[in-house]
C-alpha atoms as a PDB file:
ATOM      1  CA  UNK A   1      12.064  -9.792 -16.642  1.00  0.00           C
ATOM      2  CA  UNK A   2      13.097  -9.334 -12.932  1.00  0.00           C
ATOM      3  CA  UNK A   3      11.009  -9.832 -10.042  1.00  0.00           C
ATOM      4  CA  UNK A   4      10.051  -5.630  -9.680  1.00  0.00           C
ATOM      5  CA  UNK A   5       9.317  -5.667 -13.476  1.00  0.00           C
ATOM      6  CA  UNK A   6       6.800  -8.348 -13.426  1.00  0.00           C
ATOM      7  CA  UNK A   7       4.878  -7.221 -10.020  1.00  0.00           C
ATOM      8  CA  UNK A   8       4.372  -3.865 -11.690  1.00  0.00           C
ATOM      9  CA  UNK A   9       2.940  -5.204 -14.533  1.00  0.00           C
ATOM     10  CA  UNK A  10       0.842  -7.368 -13.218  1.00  0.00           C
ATOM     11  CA  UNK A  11      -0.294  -4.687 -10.523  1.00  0.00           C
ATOM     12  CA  UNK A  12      -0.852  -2.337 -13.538  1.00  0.00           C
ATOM     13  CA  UNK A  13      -2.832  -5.639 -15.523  1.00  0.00           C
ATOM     14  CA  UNK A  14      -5.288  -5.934 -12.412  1.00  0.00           C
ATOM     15  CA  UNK A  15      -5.910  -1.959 -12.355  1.00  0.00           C
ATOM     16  CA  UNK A  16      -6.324  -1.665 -15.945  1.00  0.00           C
ATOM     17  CA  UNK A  17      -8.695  -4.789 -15.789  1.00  0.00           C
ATOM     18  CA  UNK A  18     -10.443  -3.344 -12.802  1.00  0.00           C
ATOM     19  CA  UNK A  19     -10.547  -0.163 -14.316  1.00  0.00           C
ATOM     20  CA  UNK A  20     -12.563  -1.693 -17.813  1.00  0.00           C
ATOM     21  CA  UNK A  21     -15.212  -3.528 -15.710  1.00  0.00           C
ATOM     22  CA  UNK A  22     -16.425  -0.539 -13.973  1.00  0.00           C
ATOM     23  CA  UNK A  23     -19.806   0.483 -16.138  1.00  0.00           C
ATOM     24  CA  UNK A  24     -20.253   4.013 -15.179  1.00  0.00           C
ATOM     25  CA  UNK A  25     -17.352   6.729 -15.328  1.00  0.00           C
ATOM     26  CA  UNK A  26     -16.897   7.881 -11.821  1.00  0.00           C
ATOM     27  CA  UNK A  27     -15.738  11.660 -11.034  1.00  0.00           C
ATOM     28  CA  UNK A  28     -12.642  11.833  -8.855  1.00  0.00           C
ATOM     29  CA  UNK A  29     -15.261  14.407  -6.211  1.00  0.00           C
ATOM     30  CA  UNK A  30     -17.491  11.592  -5.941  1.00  0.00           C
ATOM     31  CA  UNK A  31     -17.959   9.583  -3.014  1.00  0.00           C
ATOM     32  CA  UNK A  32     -17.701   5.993  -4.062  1.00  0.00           C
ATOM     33  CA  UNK A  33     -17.562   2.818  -2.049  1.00  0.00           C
ATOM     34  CA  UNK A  34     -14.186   1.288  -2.120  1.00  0.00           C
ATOM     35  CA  UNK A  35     -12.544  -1.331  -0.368  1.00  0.00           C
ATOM     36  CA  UNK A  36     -11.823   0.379   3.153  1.00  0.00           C
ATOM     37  CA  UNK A  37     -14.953   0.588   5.638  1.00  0.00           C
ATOM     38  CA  UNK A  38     -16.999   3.637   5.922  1.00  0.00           C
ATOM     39  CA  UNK A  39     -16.199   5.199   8.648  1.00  0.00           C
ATOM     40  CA  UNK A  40     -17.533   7.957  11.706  1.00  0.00           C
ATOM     41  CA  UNK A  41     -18.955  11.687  10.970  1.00  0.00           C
ATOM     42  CA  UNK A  42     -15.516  12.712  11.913  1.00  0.00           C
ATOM     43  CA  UNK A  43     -13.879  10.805   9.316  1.00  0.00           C
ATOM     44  CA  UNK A  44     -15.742  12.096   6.413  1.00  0.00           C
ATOM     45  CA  UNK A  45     -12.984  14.453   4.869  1.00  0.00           C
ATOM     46  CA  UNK A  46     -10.066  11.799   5.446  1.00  0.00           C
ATOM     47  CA  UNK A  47     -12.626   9.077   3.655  1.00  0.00           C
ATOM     48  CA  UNK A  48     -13.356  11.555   0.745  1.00  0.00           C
ATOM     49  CA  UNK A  49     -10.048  11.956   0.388  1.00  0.00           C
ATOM     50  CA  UNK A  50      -9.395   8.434   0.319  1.00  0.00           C
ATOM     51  CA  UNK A  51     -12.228   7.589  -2.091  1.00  0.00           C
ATOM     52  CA  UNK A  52     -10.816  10.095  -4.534  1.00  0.00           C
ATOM     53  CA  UNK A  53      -7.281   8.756  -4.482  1.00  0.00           C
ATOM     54  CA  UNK A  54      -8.796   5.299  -4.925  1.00  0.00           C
ATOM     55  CA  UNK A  55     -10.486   6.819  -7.964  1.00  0.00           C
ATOM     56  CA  UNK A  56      -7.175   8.531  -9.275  1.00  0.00           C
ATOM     57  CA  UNK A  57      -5.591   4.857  -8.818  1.00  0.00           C
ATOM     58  CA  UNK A  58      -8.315   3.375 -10.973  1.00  0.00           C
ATOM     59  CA  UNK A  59      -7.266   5.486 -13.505  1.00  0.00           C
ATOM     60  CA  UNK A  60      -3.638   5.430 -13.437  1.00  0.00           C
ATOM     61  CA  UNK A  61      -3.481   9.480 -12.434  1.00  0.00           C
ATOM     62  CA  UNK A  62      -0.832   8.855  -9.547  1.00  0.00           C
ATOM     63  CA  UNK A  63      -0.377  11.911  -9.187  1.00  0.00           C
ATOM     64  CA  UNK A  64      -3.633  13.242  -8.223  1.00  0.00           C
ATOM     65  CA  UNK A  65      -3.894   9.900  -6.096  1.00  0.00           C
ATOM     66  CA  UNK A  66      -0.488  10.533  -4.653  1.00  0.00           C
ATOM     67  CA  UNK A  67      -1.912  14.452  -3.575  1.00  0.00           C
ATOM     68  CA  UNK A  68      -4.930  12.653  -2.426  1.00  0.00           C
ATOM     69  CA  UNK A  69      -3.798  10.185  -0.030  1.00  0.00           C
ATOM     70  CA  UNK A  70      -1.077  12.575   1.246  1.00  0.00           C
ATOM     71  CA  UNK A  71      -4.097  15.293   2.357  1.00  0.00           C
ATOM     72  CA  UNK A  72      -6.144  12.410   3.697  1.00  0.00           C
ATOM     73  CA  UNK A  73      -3.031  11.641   5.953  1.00  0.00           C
ATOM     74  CA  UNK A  74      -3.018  15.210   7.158  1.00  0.00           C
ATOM     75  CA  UNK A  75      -6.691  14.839   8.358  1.00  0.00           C
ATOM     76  CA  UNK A  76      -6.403  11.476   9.925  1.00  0.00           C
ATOM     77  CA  UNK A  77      -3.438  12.502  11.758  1.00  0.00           C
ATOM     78  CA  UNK A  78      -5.456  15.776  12.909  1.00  0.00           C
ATOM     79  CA  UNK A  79      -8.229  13.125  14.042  1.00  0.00           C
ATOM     80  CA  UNK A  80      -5.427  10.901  15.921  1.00  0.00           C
ATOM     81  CA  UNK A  81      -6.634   7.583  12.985  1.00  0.00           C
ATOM     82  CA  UNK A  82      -3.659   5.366  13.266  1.00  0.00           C
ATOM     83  CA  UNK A  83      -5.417   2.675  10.602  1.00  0.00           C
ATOM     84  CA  UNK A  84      -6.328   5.739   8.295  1.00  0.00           C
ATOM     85  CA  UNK A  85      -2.630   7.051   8.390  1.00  0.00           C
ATOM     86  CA  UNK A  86      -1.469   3.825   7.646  1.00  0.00           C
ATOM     87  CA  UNK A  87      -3.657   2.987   4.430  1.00  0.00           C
ATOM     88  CA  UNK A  88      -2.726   6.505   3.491  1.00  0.00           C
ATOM     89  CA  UNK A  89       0.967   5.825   3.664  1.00  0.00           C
ATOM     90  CA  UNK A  90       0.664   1.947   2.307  1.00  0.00           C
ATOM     91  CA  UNK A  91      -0.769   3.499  -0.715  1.00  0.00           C
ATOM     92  CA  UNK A  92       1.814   6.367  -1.118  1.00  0.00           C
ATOM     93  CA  UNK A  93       4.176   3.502  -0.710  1.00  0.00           C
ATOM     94  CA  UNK A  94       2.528   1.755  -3.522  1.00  0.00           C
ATOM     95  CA  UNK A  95       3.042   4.769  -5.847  1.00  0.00           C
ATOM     96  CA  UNK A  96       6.272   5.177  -5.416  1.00  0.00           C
ATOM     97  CA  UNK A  97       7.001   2.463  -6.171  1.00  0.00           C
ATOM     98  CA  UNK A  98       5.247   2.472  -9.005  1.00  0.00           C
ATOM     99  CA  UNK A  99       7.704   5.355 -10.090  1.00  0.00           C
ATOM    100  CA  UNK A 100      10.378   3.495  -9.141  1.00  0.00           C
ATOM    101  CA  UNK A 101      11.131   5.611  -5.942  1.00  0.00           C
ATOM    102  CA  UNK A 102      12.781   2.991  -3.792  1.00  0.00           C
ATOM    103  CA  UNK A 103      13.882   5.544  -1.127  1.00  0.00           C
ATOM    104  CA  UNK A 104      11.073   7.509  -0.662  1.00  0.00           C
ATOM    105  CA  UNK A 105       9.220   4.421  -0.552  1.00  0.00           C
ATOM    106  CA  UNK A 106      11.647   2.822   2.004  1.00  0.00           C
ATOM    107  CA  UNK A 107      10.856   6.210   3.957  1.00  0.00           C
ATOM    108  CA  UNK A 108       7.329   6.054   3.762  1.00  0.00           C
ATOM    109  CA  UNK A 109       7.136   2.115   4.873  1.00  0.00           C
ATOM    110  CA  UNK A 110       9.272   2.522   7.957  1.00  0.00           C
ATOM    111  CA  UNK A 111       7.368   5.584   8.833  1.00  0.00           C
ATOM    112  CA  UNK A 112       4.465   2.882   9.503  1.00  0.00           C
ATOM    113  CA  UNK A 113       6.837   0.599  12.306  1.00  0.00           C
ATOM    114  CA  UNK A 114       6.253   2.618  14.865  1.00  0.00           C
ATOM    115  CA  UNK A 115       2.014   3.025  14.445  1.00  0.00           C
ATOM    116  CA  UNK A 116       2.522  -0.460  14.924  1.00  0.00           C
ATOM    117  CA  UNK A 117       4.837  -1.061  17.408  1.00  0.00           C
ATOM    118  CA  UNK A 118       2.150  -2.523  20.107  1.00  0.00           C
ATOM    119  CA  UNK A 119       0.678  -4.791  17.666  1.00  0.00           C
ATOM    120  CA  UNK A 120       2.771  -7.728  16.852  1.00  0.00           C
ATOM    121  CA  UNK A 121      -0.143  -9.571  14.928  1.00  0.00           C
ATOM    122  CA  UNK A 122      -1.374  -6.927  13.102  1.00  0.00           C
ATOM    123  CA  UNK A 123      -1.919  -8.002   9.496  1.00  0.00           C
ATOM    124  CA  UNK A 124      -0.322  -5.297   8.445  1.00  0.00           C
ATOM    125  CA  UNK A 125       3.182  -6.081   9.309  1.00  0.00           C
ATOM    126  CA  UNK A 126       2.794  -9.252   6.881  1.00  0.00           C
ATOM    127  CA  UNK A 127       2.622  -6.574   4.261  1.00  0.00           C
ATOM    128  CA  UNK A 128       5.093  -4.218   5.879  1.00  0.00           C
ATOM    129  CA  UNK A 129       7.994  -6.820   5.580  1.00  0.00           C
ATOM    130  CA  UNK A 130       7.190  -8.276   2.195  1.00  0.00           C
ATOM    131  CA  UNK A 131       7.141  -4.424   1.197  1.00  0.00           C
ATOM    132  CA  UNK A 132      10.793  -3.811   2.810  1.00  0.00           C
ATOM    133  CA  UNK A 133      12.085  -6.770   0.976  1.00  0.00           C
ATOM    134  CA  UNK A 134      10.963  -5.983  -2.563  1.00  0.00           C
ATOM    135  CA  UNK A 135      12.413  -2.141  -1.307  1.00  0.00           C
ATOM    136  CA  UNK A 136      15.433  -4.099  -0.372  1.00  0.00           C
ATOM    137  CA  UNK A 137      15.977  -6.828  -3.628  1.00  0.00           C
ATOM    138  CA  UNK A 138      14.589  -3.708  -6.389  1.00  0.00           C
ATOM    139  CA  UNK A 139      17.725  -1.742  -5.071  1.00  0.00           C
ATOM    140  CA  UNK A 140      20.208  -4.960  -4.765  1.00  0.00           C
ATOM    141  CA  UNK A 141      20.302  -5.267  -1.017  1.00  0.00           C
ATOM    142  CA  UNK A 142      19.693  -8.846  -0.707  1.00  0.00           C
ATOM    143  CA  UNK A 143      20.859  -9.345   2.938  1.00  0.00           C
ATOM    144  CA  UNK A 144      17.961  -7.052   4.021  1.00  0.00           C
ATOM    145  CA  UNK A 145      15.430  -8.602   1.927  1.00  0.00           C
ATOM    146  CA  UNK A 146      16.057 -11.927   3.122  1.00  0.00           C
ATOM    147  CA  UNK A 147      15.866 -10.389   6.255  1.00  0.00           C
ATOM    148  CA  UNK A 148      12.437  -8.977   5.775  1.00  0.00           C
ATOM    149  CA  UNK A 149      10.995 -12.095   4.094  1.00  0.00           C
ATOM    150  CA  UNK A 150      12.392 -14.475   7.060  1.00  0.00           C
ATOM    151  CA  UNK A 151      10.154 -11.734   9.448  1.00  0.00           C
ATOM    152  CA  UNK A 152       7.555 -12.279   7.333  1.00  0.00           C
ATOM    153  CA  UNK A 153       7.669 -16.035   7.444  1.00  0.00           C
ATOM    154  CA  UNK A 154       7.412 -16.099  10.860  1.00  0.00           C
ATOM    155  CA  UNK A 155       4.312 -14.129  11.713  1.00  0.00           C
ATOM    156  CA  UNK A 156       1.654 -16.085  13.362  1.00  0.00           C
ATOM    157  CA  UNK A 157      -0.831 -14.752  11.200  1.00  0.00           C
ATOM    158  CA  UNK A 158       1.160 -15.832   7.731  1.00  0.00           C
ATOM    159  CA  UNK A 159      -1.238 -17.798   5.516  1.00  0.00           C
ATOM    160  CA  UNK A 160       0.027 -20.651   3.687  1.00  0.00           C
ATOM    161  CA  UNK A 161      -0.099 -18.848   0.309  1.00  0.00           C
ATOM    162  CA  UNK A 162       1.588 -16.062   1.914  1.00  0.00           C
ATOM    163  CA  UNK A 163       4.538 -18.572   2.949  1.00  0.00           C
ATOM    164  CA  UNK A 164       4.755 -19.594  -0.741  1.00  0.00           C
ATOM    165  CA  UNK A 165       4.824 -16.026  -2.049  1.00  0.00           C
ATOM    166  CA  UNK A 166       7.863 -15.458   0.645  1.00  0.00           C
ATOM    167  CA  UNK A 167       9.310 -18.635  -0.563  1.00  0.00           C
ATOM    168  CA  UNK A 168       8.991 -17.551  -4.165  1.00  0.00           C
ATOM    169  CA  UNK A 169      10.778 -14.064  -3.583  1.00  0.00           C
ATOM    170  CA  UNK A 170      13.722 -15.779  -1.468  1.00  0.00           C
ATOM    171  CA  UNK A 171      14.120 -17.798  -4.481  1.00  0.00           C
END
């Protein structure tokens, strides 16, 4: 089982398993508390947005979630939200790949570098390498990928576990 093969599945274990603990069925129009922070009065259609497509993800309708996260991307780029445009695009990045998409999700994960070009230790570019290098080792370019996980190692802000998981996908 390669490397892509067994982080989808195990992404797709934790969702399923996350989706049989929840005790009351949830409507995708609800407002629901989800991982991200609520946010200002002006942020109320982006978040509703997001809560939706968090909803959609729950329950494996990626497409919905895909439509979801892509109109709450339109708002919080109306509202100038750099961190809402980003978790927008990381999770459009995450369906994709998901659907094996390995361009468009190439596309959508450089279209974060620049929101992020200021912030050398923002936590996010941990995620934004280690994303590029699967990208790069799902479609056989393994001189990027090592690339992208040598980046990744050296970011102040890499945890040890993080290191290991690097270490593990060099490998």
């Amino acid at each position: 089982m390669t490397r892509t093969k067994l982080y989808l599945s195990f992404t797709l274990l934790t969702l399923l398993l996350l989706l049989n603990s929840c005790k009351k069925e949830q409507q995708p129009n609800q407002i629901v508390k989800n991982p991200w922070k609520r946010s200002k009065a002006d942020r109320i259609e982006t978040d509703k947005y997001i809560d939706a497509g968090y909803i959609y993800m729950l329950k494996l309708n990626y497409d919905s979630a895909y439509y979801c996260y892509t109109r709450a991307k339109l708002y919080a780029e109306t509202k100038n939200d750099t961190s809402r445009v980003i978790l927008c695009l990381l999770q459009i990045n995450e369906i994709q790949g998901t659907y094996a998409d390995y361009a468009g999700a190439e596309a959508t994960v450089t279209e974060i570098i620049p929101l992020l070009k200021n912030k050398k230790d923002h936590p996010y570019n941990f995620d934004l390498n280690m994303r590029l290098g699967n990208i790069s080792t799902s479609i056989q370019d393994y001189k990027n990928a090592l690339v992208y996980y040598n980046i990744a190692l050296r970011l102040k802000k890499t945890t040890a576990d993080e290191k290991v998981m690097i270490l593990n996908n060099v490998g």
